[in-house]
PDB file of N, CA and C in Angstrom:
ATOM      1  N   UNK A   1       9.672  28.967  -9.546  1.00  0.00           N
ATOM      2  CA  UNK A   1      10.197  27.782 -10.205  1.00  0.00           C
ATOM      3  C   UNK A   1       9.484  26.511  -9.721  1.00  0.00           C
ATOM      4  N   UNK A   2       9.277  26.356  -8.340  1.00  0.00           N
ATOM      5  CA  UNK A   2       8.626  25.500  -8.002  1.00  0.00           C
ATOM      6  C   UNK A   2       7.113  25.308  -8.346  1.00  0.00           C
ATOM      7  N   UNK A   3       6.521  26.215  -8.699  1.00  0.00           N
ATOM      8  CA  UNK A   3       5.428  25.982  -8.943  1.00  0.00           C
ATOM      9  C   UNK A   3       4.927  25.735 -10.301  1.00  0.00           C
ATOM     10  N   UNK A   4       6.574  25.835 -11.001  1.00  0.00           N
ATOM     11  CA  UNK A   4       5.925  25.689 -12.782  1.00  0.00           C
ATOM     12  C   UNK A   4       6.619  24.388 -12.582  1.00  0.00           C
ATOM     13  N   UNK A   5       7.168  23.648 -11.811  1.00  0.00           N
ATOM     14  CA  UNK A   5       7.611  22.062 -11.489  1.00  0.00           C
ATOM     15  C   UNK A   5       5.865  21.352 -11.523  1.00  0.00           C
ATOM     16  N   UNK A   6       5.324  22.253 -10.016  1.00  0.00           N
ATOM     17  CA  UNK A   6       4.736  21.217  -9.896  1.00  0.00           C
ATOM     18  C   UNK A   6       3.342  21.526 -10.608  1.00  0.00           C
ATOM     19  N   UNK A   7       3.416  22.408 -11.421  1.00  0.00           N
ATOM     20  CA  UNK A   7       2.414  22.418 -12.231  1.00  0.00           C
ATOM     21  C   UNK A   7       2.581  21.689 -13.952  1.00  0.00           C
ATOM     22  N   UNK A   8       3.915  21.025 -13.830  1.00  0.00           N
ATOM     23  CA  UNK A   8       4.501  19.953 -14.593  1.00  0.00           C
ATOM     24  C   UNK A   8       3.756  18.453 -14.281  1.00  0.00           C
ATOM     25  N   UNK A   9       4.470  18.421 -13.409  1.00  0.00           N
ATOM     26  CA  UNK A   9       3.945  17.043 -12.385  1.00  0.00           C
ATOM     27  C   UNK A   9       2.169  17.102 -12.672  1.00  0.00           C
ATOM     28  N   UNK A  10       1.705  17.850 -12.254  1.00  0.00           N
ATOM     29  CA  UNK A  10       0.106  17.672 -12.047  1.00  0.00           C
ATOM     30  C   UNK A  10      -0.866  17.545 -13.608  1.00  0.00           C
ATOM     31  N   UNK A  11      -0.115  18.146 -14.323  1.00  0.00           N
ATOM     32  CA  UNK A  11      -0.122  17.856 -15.956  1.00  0.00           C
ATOM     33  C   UNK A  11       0.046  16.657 -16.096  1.00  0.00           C
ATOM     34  N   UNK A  12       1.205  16.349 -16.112  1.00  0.00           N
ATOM     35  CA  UNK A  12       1.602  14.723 -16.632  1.00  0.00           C
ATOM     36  C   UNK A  12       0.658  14.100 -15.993  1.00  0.00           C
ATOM     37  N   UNK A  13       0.931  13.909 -14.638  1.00  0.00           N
ATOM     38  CA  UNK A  13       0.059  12.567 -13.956  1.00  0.00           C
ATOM     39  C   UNK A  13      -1.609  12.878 -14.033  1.00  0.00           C
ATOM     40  N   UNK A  14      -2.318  14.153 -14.410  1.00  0.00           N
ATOM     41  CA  UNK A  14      -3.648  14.313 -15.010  1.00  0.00           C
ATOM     42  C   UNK A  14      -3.174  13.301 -16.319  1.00  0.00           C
ATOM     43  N   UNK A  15      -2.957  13.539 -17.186  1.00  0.00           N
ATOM     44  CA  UNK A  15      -2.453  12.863 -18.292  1.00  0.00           C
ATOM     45  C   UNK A  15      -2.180  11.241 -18.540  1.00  0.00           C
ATOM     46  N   UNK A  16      -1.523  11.189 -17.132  1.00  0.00           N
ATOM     47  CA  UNK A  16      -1.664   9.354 -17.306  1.00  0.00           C
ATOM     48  C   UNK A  16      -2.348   9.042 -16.607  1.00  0.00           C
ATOM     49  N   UNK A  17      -2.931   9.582 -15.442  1.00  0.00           N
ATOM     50  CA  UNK A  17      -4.299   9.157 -14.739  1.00  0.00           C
ATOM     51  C   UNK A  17      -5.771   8.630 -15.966  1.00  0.00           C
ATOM     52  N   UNK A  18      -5.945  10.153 -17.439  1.00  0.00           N
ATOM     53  CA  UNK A  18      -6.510   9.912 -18.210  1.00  0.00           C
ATOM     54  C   UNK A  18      -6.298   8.737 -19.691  1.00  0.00           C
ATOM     55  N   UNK A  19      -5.189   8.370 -19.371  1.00  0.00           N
ATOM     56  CA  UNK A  19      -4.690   7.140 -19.899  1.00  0.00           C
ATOM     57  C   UNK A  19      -4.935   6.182 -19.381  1.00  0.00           C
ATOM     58  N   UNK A  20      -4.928   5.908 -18.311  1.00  0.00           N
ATOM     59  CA  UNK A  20      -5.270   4.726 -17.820  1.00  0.00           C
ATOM     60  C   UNK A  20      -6.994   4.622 -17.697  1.00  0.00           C
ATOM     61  N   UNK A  21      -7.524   5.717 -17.536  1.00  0.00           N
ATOM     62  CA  UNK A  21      -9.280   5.528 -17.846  1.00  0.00           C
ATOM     63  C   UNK A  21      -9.760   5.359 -19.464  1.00  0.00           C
ATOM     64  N   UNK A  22      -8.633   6.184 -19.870  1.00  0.00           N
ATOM     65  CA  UNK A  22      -9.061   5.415 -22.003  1.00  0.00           C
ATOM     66  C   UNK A  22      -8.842   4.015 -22.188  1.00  0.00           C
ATOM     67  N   UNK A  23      -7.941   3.464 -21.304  1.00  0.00           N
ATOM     68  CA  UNK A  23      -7.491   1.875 -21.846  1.00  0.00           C
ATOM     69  C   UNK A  23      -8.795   1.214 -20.526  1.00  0.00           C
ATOM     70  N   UNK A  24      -8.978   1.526 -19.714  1.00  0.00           N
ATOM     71  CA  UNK A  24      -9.936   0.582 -18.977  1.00  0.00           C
ATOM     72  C   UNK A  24     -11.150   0.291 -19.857  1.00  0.00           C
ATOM     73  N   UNK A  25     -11.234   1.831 -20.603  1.00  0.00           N
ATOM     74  CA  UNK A  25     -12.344   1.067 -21.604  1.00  0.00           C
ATOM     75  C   UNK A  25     -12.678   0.635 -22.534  1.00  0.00           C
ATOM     76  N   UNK A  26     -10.980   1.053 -23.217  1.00  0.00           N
ATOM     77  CA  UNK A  26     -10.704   0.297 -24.669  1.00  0.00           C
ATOM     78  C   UNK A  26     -10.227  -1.252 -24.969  1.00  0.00           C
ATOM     79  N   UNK A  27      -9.361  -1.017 -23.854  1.00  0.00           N
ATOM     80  CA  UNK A  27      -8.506  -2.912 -23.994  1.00  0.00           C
ATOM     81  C   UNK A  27      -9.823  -4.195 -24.030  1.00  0.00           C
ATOM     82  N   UNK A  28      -9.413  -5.139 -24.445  1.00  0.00           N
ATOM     83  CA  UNK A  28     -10.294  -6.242 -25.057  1.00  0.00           C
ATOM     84  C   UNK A  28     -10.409  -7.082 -23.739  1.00  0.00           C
ATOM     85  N   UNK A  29      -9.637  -7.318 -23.094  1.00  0.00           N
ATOM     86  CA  UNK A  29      -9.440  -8.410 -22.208  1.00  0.00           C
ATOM     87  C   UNK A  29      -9.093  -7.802 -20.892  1.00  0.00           C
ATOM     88  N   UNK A  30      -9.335  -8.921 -19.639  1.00  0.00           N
ATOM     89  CA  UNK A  30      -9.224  -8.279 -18.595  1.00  0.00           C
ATOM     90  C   UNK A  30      -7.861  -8.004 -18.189  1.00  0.00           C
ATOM     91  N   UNK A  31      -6.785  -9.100 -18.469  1.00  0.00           N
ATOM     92  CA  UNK A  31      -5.089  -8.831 -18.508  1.00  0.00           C
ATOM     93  C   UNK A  31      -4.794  -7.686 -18.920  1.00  0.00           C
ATOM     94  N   UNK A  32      -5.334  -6.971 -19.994  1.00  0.00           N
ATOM     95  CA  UNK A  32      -4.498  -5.993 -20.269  1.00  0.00           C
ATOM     96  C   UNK A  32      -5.391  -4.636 -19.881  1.00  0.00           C
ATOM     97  N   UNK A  33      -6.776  -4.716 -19.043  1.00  0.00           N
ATOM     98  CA  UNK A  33      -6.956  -4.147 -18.093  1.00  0.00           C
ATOM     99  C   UNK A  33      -6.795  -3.651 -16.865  1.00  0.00           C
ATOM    100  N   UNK A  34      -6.038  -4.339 -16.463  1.00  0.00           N
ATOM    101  CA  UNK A  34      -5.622  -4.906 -15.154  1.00  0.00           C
ATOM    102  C   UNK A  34      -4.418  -3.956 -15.130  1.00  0.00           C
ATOM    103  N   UNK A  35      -3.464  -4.042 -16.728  1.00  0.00           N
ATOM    104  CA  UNK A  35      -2.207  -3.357 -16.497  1.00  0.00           C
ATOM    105  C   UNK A  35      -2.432  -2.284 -16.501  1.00  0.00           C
ATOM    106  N   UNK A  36      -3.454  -1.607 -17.196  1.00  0.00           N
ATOM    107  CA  UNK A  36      -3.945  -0.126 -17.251  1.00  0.00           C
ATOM    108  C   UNK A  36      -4.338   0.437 -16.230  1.00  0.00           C
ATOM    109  N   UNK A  37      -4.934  -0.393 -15.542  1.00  0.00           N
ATOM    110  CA  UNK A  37      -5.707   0.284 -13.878  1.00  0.00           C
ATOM    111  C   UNK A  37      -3.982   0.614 -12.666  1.00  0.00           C
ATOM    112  N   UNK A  38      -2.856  -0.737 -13.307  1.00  0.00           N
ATOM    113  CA  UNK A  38      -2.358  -0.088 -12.143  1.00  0.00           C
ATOM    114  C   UNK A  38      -0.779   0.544 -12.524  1.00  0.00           C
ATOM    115  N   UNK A  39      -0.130   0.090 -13.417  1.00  0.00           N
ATOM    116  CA  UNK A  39       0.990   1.278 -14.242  1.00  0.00           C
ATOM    117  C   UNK A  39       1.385   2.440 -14.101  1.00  0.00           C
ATOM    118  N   UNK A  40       0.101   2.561 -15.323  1.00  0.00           N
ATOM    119  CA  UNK A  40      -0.352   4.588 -15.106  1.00  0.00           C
ATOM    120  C   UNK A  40      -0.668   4.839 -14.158  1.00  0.00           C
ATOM    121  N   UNK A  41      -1.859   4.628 -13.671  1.00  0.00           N
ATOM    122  CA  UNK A  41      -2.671   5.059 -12.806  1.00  0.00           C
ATOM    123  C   UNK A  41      -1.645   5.055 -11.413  1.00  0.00           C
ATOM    124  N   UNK A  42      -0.825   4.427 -10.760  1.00  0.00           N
ATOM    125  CA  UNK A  42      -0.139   4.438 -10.204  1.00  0.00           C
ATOM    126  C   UNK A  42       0.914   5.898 -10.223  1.00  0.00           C
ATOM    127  N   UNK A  43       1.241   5.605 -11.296  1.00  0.00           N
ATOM    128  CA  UNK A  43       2.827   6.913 -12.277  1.00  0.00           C
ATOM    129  C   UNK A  43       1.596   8.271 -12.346  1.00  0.00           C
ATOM    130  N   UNK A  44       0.363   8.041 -12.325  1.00  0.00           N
ATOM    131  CA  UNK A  44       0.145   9.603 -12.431  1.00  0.00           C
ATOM    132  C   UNK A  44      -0.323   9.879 -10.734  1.00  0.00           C
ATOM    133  N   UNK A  45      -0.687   9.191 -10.053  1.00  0.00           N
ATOM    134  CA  UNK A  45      -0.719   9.080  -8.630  1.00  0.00           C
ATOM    135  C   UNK A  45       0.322  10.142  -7.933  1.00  0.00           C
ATOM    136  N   UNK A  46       1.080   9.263  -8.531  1.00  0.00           N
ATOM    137  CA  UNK A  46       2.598   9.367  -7.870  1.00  0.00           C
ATOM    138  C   UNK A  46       3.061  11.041  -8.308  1.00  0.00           C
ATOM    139  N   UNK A  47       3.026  11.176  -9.565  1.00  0.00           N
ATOM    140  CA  UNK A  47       3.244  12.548 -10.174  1.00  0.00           C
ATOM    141  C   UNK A  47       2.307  13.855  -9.251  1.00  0.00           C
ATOM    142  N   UNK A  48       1.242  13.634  -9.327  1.00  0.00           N
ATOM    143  CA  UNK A  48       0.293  14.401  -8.651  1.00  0.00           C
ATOM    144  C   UNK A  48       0.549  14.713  -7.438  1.00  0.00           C
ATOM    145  N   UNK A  49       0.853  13.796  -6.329  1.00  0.00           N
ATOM    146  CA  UNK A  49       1.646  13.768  -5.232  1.00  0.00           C
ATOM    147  C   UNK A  49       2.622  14.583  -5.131  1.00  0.00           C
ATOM    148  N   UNK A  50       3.284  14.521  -6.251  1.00  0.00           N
ATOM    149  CA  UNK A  50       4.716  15.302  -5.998  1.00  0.00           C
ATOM    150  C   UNK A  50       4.417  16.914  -6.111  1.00  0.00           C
ATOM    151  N   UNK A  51       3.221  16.632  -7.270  1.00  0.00           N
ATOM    152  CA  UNK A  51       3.062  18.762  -7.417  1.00  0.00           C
ATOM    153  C   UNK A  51       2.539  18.941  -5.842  1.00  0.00           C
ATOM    154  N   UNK A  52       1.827  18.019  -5.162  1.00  0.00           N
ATOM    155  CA  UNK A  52       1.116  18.520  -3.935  1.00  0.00           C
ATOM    156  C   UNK A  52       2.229  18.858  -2.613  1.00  0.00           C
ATOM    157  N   UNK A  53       3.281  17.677  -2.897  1.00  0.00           N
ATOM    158  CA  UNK A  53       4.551  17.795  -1.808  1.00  0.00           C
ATOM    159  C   UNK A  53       4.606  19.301  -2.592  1.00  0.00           C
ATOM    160  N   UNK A  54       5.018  19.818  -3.386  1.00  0.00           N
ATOM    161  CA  UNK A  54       6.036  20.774  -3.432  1.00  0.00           C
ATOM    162  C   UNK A  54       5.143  22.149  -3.376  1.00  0.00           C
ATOM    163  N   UNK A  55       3.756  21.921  -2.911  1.00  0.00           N
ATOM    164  CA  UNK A  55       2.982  23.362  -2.989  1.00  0.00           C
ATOM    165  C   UNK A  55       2.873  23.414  -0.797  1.00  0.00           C
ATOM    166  N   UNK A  56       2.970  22.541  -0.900  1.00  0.00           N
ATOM    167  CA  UNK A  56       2.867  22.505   0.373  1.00  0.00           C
ATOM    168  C   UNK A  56       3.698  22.385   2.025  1.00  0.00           C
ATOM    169  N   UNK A  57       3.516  23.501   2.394  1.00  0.00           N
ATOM    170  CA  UNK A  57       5.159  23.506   3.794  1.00  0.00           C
ATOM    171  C   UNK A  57       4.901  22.763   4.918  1.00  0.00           C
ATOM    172  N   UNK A  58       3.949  22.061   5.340  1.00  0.00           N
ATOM    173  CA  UNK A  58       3.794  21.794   7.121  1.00  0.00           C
ATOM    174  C   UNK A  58       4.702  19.895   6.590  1.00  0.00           C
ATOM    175  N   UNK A  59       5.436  19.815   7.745  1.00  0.00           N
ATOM    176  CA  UNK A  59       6.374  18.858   7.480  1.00  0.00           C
ATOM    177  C   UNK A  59       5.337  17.425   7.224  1.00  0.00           C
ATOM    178  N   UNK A  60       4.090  17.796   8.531  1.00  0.00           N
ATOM    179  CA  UNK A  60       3.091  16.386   8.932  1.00  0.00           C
ATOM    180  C   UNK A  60       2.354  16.681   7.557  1.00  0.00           C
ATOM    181  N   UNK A  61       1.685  17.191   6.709  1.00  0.00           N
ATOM    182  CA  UNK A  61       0.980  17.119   5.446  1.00  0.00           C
ATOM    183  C   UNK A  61       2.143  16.475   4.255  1.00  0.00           C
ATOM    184  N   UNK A  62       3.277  16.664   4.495  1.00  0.00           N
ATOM    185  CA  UNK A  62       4.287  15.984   3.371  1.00  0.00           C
ATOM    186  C   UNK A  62       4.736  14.577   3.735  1.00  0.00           C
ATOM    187  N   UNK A  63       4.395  14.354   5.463  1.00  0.00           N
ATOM    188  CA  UNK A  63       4.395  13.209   5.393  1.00  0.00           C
ATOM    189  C   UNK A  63       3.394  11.772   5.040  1.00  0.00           C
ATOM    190  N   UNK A  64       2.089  12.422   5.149  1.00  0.00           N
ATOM    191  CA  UNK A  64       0.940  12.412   4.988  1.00  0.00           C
ATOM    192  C   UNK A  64       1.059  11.991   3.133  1.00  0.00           C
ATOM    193  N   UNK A  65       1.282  12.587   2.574  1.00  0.00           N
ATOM    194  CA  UNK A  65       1.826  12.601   1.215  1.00  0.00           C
ATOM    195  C   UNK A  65       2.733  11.388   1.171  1.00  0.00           C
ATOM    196  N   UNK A  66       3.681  10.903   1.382  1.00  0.00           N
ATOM    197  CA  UNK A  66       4.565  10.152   1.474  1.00  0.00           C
ATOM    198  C   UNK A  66       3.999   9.000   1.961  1.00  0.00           C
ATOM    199  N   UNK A  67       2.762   8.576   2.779  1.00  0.00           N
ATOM    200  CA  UNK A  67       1.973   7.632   3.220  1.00  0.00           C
ATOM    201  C   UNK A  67       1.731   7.184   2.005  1.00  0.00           C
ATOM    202  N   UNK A  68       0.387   8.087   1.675  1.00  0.00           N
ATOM    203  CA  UNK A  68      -0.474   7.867   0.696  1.00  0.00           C
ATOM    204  C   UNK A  68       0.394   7.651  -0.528  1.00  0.00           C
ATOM    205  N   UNK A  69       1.577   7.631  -1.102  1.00  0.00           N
ATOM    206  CA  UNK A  69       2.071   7.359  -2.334  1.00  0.00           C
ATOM    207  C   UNK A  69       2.826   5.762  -2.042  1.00  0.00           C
ATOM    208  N   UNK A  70       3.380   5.666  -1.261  1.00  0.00           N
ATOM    209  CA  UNK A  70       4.033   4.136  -0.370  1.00  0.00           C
ATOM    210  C   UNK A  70       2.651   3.090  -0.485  1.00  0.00           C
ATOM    211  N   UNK A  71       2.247   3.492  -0.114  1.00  0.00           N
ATOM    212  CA  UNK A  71       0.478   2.396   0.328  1.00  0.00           C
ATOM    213  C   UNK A  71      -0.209   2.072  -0.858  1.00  0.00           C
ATOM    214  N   UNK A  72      -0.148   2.997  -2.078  1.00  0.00           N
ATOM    215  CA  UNK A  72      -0.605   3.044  -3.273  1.00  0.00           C
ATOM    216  C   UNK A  72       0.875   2.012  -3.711  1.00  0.00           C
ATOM    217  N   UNK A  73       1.846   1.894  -3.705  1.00  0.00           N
ATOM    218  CA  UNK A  73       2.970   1.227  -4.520  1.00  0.00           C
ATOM    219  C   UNK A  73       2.647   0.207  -4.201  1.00  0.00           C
ATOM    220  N   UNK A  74       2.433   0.053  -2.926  1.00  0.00           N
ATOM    221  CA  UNK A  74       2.485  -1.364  -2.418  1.00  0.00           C
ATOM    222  C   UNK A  74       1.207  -2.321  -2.771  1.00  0.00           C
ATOM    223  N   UNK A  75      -0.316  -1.660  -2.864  1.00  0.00           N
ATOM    224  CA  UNK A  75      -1.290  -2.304  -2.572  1.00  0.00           C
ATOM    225  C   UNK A  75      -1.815  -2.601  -3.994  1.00  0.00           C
ATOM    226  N   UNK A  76      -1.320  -1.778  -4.948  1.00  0.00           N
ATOM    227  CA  UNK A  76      -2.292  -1.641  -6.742  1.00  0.00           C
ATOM    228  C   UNK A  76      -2.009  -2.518  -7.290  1.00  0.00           C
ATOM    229  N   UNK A  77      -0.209  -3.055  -7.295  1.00  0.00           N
ATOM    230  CA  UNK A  77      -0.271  -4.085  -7.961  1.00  0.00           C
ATOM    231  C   UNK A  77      -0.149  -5.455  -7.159  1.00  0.00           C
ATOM    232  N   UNK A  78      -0.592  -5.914  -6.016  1.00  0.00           N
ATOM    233  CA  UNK A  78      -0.889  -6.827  -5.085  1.00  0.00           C
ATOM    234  C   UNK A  78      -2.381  -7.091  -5.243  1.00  0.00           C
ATOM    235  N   UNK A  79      -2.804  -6.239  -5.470  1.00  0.00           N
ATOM    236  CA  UNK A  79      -4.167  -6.532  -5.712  1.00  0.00           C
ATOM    237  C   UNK A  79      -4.884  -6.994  -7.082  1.00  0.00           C
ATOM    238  N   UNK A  80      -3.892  -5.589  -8.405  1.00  0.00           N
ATOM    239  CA  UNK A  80      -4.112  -6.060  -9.739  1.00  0.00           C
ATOM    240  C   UNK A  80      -3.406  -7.947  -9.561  1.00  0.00           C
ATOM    241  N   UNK A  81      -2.878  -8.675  -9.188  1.00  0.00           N
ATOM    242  CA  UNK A  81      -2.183  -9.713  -9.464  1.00  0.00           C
ATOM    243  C   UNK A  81      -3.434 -10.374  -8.715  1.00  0.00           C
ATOM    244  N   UNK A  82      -3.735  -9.944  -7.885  1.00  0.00           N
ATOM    245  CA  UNK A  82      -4.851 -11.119  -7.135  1.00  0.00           C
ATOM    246  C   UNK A  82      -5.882 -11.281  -7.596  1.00  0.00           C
ATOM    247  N   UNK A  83      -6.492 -10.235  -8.604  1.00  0.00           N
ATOM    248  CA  UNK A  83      -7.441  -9.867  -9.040  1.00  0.00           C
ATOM    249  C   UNK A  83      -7.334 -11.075 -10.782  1.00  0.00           C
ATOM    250  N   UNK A  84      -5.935 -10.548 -11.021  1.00  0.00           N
ATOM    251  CA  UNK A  84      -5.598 -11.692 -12.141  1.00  0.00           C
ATOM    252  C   UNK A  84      -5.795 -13.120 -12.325  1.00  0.00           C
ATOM    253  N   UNK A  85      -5.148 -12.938 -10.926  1.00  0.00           N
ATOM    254  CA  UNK A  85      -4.605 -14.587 -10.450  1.00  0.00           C
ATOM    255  C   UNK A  85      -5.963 -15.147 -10.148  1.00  0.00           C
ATOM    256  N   UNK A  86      -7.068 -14.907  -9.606  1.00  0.00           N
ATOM    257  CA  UNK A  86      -8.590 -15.350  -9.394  1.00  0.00           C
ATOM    258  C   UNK A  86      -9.294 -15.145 -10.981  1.00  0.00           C
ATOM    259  N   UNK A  87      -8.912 -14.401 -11.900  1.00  0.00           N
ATOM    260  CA  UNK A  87      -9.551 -14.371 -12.915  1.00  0.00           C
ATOM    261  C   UNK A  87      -9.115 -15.538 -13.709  1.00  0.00           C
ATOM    262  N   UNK A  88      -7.771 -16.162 -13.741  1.00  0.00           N
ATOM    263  CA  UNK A  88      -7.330 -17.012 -14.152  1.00  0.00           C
ATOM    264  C   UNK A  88      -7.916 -19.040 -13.848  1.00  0.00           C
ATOM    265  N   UNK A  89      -8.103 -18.335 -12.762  1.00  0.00           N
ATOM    266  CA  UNK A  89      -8.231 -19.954 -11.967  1.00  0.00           C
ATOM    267  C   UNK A  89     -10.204 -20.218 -12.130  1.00  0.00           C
ATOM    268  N   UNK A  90     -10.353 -19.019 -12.592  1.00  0.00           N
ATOM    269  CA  UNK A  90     -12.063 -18.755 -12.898  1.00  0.00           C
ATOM    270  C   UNK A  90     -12.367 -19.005 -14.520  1.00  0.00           C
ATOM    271  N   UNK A  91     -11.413 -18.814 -15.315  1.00  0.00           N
ATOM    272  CA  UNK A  91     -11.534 -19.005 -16.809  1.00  0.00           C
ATOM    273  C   UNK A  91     -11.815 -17.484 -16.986  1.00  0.00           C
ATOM    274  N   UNK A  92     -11.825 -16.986 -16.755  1.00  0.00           N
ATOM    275  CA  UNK A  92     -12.363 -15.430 -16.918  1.00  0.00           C
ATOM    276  C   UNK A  92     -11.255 -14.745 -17.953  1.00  0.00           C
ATOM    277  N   UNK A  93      -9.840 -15.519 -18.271  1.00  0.00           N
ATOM    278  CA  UNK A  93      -9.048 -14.888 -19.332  1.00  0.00           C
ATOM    279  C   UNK A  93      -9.733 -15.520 -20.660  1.00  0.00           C
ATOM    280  N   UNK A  94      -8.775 -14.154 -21.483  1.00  0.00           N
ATOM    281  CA  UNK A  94      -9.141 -14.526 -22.888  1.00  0.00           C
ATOM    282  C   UNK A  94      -7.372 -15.227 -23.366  1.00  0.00           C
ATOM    283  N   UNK A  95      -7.577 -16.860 -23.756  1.00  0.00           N
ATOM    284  CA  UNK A  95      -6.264 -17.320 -23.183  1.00  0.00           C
ATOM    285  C   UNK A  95      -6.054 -17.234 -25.079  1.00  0.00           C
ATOM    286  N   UNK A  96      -6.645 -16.359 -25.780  1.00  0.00           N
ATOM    287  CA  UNK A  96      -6.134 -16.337 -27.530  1.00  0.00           C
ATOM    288  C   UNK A  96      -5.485 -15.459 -27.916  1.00  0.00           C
ATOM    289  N   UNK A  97      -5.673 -14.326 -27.028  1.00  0.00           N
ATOM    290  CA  UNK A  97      -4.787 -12.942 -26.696  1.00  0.00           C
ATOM    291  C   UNK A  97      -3.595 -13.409 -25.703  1.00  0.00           C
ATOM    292  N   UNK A  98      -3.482 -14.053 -24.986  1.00  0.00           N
ATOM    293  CA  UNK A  98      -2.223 -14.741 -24.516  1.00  0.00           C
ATOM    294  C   UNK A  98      -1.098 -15.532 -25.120  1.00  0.00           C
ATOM    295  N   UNK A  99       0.116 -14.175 -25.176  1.00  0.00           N
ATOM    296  CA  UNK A  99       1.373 -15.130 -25.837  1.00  0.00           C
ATOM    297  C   UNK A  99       2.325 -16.315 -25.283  1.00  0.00           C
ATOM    298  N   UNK A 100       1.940 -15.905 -23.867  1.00  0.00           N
ATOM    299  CA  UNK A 100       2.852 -17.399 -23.318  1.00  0.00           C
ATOM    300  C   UNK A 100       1.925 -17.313 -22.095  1.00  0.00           C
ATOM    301  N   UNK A 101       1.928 -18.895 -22.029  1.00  0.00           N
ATOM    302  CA  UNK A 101       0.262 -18.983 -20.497  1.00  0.00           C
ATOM    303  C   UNK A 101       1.438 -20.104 -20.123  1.00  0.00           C
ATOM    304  N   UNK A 102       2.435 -19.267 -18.918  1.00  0.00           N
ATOM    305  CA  UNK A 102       2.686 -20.385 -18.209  1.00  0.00           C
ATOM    306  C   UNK A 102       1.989 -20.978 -17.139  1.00  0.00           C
ATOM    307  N   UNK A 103       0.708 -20.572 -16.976  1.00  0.00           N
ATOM    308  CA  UNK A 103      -0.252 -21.107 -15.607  1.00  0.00           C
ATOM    309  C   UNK A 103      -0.640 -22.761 -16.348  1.00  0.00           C
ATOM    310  N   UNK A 104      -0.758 -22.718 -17.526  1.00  0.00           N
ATOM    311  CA  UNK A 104      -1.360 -23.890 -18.155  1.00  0.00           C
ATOM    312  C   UNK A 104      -1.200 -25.170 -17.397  1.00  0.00           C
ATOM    313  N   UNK A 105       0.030 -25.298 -17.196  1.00  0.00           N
ATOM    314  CA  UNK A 105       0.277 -27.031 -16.649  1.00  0.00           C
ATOM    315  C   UNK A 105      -0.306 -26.821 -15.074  1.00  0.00           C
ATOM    316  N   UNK A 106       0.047 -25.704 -14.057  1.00  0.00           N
ATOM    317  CA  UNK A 106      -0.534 -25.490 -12.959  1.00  0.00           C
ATOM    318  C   UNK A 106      -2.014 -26.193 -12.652  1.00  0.00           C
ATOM    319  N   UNK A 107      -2.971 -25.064 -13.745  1.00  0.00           N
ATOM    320  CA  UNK A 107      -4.192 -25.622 -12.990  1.00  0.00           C
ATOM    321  C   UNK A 107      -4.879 -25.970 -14.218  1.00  0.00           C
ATOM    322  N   UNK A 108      -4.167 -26.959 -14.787  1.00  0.00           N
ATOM    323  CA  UNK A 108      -4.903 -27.896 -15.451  1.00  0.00           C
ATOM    324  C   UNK A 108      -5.390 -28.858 -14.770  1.00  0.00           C
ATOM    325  N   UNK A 109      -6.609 -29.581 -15.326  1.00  0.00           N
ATOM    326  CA  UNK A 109      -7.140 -30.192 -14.247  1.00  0.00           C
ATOM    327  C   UNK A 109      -7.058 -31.981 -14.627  1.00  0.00           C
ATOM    328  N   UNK A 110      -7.306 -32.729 -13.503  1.00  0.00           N
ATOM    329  CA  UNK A 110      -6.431 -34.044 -13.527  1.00  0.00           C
ATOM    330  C   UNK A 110      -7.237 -34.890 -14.946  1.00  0.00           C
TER     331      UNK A 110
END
């Protein structure tokens, strides 16, 4: 049973791992790149992880597992935002594909 779980898990998150590499190269703009790199890519991370927790018994390799999925939550979208937030203050958005730009009054300039 466990292994048709985590041969569930490793499906799906193959699956949105490959979703998130179709939109890195389809989306128009870097914003809605940005969401693709870290969403999915995150959710199939995370999925994949789980088929690996559940194939695997030594307590230190599941914790090991549990690192690497925590560190990924924390760092993808801290980084997608920083990565934004510098693309923004660079002109580097496409601000016509943007439905509400509340940065506007921020760093408008004097």
């Amino acid at each position: 049973m466990l292994d048709a779980i985590a041969a569930v898990c490793l499906v799906l998150g193959a699956l949105l791992s490959l979703t998130a590499a179709i939109g890195l190269a389809r989306f128009p703009d870097l914003l809605s790149r940005l969401h693709t790199a870290t969403k999915p890519q995150v959710l199939g991370l995370l999925l994949i992880l789980v088929a690996v927790g559940l194939r695997i018994d030594e307590p230190l390799d599941i914790g090991i597992v549990v690192v690497i999925g925590i560190l990924q939550m924390v760092t993808s979208p801290v980084a997608a935002h920083m990565v934004g937030r510098a693309a923004y203050r660079t002109g580097q958005v496409r601000t016509d594909l943007l439905v509400t730009d509340e940065l506007v009054d921020e760093y408008r300039g004097p």
